[in-house]
Protein backbone atom coordinates (compact mmCIF):
# COMPACT_ATOMS: atom_id res chain seq x y z
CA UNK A 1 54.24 13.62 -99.30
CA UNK A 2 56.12 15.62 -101.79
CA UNK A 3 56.69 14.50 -105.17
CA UNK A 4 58.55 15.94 -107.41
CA UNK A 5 57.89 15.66 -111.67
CA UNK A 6 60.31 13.12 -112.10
CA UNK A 7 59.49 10.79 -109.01
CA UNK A 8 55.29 10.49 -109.74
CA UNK A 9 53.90 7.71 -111.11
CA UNK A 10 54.43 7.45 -115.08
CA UNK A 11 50.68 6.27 -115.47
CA UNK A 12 47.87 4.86 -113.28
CA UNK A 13 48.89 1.64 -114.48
CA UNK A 14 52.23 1.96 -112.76
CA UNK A 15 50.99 2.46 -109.04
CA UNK A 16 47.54 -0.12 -109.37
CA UNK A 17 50.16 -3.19 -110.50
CA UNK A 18 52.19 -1.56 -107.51
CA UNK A 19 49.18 -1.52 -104.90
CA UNK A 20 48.10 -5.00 -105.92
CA UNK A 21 50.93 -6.57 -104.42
CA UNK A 22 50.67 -4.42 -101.50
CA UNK A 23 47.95 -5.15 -98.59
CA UNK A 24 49.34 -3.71 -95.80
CA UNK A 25 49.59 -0.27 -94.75
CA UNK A 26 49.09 2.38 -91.99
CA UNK A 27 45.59 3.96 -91.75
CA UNK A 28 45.63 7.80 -90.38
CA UNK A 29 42.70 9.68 -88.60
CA UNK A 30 42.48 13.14 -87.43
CA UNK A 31 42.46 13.04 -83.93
CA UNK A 32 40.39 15.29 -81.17
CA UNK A 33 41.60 18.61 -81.15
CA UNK A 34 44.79 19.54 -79.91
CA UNK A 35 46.08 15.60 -80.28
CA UNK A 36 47.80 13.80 -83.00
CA UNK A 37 46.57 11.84 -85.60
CA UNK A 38 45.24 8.42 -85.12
CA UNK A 39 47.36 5.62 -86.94
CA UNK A 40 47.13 2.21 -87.49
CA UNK A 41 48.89 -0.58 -88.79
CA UNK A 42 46.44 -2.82 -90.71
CA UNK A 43 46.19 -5.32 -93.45
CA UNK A 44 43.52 -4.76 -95.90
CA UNK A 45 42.37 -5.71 -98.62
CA UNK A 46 41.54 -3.14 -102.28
CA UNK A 47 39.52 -3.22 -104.67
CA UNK A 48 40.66 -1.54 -108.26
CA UNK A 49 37.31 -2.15 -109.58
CA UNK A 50 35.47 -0.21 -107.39
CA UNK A 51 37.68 1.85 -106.02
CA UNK A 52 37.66 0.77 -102.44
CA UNK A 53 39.83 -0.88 -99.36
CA UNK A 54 38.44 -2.94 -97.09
CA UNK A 55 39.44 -3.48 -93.29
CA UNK A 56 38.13 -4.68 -89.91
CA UNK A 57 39.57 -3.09 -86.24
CA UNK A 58 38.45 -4.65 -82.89
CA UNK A 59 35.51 -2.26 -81.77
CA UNK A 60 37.11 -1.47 -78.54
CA UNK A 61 39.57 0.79 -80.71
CA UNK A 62 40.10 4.58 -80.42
CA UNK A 63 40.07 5.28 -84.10
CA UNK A 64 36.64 5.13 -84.54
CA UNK A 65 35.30 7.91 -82.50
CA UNK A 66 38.09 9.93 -84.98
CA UNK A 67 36.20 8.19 -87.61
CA UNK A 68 33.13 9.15 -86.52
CA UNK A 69 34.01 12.60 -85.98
CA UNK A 70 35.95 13.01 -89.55
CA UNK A 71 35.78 10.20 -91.84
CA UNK A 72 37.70 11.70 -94.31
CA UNK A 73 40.90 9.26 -93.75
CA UNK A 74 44.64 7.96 -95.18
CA UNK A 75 45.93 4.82 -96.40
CA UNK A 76 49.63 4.82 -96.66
CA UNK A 77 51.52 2.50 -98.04
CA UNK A 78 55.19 2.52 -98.61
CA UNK A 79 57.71 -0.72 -99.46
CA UNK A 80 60.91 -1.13 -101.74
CA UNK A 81 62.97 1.42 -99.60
CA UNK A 82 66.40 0.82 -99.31
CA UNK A 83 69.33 3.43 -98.12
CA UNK A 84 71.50 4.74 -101.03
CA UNK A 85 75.31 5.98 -99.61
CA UNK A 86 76.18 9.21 -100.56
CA UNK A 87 79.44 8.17 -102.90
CA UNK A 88 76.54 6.18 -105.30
CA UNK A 89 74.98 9.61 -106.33
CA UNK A 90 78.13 11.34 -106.88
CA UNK A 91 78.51 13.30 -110.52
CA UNK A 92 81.66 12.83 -112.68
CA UNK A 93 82.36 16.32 -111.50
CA UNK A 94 81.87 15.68 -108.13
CA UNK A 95 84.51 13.76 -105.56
CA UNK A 96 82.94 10.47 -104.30
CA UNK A 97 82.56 11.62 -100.63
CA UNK A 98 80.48 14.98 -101.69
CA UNK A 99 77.83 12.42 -103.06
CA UNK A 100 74.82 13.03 -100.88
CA UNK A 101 72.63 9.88 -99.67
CA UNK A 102 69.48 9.23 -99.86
CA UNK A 103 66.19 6.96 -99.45
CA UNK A 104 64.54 4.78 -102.20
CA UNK A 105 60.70 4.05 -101.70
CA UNK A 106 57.87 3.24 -103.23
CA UNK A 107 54.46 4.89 -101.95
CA UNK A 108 50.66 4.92 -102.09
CA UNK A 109 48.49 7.30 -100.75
CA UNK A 110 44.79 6.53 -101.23
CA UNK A 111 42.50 9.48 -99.52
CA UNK A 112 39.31 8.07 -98.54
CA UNK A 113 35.84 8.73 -97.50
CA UNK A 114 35.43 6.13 -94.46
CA UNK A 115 32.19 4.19 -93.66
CA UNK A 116 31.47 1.86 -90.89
CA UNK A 117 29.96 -1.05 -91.23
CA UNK A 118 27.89 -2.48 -88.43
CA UNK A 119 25.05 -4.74 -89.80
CA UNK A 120 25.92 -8.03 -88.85
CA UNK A 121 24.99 -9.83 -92.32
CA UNK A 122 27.35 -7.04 -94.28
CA UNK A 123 30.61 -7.34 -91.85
CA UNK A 124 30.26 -11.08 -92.89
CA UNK A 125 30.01 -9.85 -95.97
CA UNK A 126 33.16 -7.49 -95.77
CA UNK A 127 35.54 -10.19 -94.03
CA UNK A 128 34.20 -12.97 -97.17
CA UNK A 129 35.31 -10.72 -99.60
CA UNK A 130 39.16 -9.93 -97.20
CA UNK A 131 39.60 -13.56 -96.61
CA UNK A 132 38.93 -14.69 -101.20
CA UNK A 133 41.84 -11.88 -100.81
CA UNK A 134 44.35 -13.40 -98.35
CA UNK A 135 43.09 -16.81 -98.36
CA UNK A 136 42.02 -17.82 -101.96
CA UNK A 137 42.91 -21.20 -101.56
CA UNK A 138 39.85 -21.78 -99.28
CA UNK A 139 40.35 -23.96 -95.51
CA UNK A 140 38.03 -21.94 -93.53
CA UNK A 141 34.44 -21.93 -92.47
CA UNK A 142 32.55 -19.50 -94.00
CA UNK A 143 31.60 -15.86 -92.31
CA UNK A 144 27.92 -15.50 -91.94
CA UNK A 145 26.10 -13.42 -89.17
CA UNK A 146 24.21 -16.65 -87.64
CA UNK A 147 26.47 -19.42 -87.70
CA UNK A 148 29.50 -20.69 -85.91
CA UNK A 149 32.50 -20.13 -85.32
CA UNK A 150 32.45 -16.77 -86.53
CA UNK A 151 28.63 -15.47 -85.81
CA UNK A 152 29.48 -14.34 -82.32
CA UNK A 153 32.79 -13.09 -82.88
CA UNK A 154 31.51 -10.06 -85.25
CA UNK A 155 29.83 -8.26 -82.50
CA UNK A 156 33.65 -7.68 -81.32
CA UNK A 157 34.82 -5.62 -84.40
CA UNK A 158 33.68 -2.95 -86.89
CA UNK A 159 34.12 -3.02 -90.42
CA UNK A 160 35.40 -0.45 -92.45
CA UNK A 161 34.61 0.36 -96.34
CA UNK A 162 36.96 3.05 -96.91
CA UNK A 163 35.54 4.74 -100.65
CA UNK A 164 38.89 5.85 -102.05
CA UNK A 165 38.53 10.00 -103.45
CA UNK A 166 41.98 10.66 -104.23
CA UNK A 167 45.46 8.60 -104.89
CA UNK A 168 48.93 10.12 -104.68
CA UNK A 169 51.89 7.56 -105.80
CA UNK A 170 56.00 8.31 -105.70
CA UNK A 171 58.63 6.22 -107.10
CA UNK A 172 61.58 8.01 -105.32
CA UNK A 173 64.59 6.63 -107.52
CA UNK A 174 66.64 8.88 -108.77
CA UNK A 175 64.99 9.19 -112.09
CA UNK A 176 66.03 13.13 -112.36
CA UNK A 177 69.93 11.73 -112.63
CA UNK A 178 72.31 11.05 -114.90
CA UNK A 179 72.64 7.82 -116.97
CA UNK A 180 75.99 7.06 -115.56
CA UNK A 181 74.92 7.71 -112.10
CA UNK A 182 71.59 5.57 -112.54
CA UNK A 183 73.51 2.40 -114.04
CA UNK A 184 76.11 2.64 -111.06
CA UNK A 185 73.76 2.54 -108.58
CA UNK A 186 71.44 0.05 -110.01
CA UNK A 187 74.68 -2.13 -110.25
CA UNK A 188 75.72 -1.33 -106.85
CA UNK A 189 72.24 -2.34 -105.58
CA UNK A 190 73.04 -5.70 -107.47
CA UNK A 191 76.17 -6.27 -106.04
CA UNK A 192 74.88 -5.30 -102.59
CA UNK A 193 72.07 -7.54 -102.01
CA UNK A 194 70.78 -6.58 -98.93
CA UNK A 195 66.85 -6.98 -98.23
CA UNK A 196 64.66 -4.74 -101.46
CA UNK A 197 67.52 -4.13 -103.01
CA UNK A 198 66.11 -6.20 -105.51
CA UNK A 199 62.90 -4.52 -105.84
CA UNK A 200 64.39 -1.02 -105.82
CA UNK A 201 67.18 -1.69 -108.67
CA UNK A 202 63.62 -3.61 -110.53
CA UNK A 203 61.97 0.22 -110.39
CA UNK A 204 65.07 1.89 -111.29
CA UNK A 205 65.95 -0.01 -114.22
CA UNK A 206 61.79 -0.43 -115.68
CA UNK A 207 61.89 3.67 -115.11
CA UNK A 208 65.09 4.63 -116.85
CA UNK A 209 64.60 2.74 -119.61
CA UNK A 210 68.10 2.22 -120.11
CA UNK A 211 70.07 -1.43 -119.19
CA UNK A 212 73.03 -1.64 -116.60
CA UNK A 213 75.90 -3.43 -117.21
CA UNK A 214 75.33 -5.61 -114.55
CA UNK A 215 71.96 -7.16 -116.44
């Protein structure tokens, strides 16, 4: 992912508030040899404190021999993206149809050192702690290793602890540009309305610093 000065995250305070409202993402793997990387599409559930995500994956699944194998892995997560025409990001000097478009998007990287849990009594442990995440307000049975009517399922999956090493965060929104192009994009976003516009005119504005005329 590149990132250029004026798109990367302002603090670390900027991409953790960003990443806890974010819990699902794509996880990458090198593959064998020769073969692409391994990718999946998974909830999970992270842990500022210390510095960890946490995820389950049927035990059938392909990834984990890549795991095995390498389990230095990626987290990606991306959201707020919208599509930005070209005649938005035009300069005074510059006739509305030479405007070039462009993407929005918010992004978190988290490079991780994987490890597989197996013991029975700790994958309990691992899907406790992703349920308090997506289900705080309780209505399940709990997860332990010798009771029902989870006890048998864990034998089917693997859990995953993935230690995070590294983080790389963007906030792609034309920060680099003019006032006047800023504020008539943020109010175009406004008048637009279509789905994230709402959360990519939020980063714009907060990043600027400056107020469009369109509140």
């Amino acid at each position: 992912m590149l990132i250029h000065p004026w798109d990367a995250a302002q603090d670390d305070a900027e991409w953790q508030s960003w990443l806890a409202r974010h819990d699902f993402g794509h996880l990458a793997a090198n593959g064998p040899p020769g073969a692409p990387p391994l990718v999946q599409p998974t909830h999970f559930a992270y842990d500022e404190e210390r510095r960890e995500a946490l995820l389950h994956l049927a035990r059938p699944h392909p990834i984990w021999s890549a795991i095995e194998a390498c389990p230095e892995v990626l987290l990606s997560v991306a959201d707020d993206y919208v599509f930005v025409p070209g005649p938005w990001l035009a300069e005074a000097d510059v006739p509305p149809e030479h405007g070039v478009p462009t993407t929005f998007y918010a992004a978190v990287q988290l490079s991780c050192t994987a490890h597989i849990v197996d013991d029975p009594a700790a994958k309990a442990a691992l899907l406790t702690r992703q349920l308090a995440h997506f289900q705080p307000e309780g209505g399940s049975a709990p997860v332990a290793a010798d009771q029902e009517p989870y006890g048998r399922s864990l034998a089917g999956i693997r859990g995953l602890r993935l230690e995070v090493v590294g983080v790389r965060a963007k906030f792609k929104y034309a920060n680099q540009r003019s006032e006047r192009v800023r504020q008539r994009t943020a109010d175009a976003l406004a008048s637009r309305g279509a789905p994230r516009d709402t959360a990519a005119r939020a980063h714009q504005v907060r990043r600027g610093a400056w107020t469009s005329a369109a509140g």
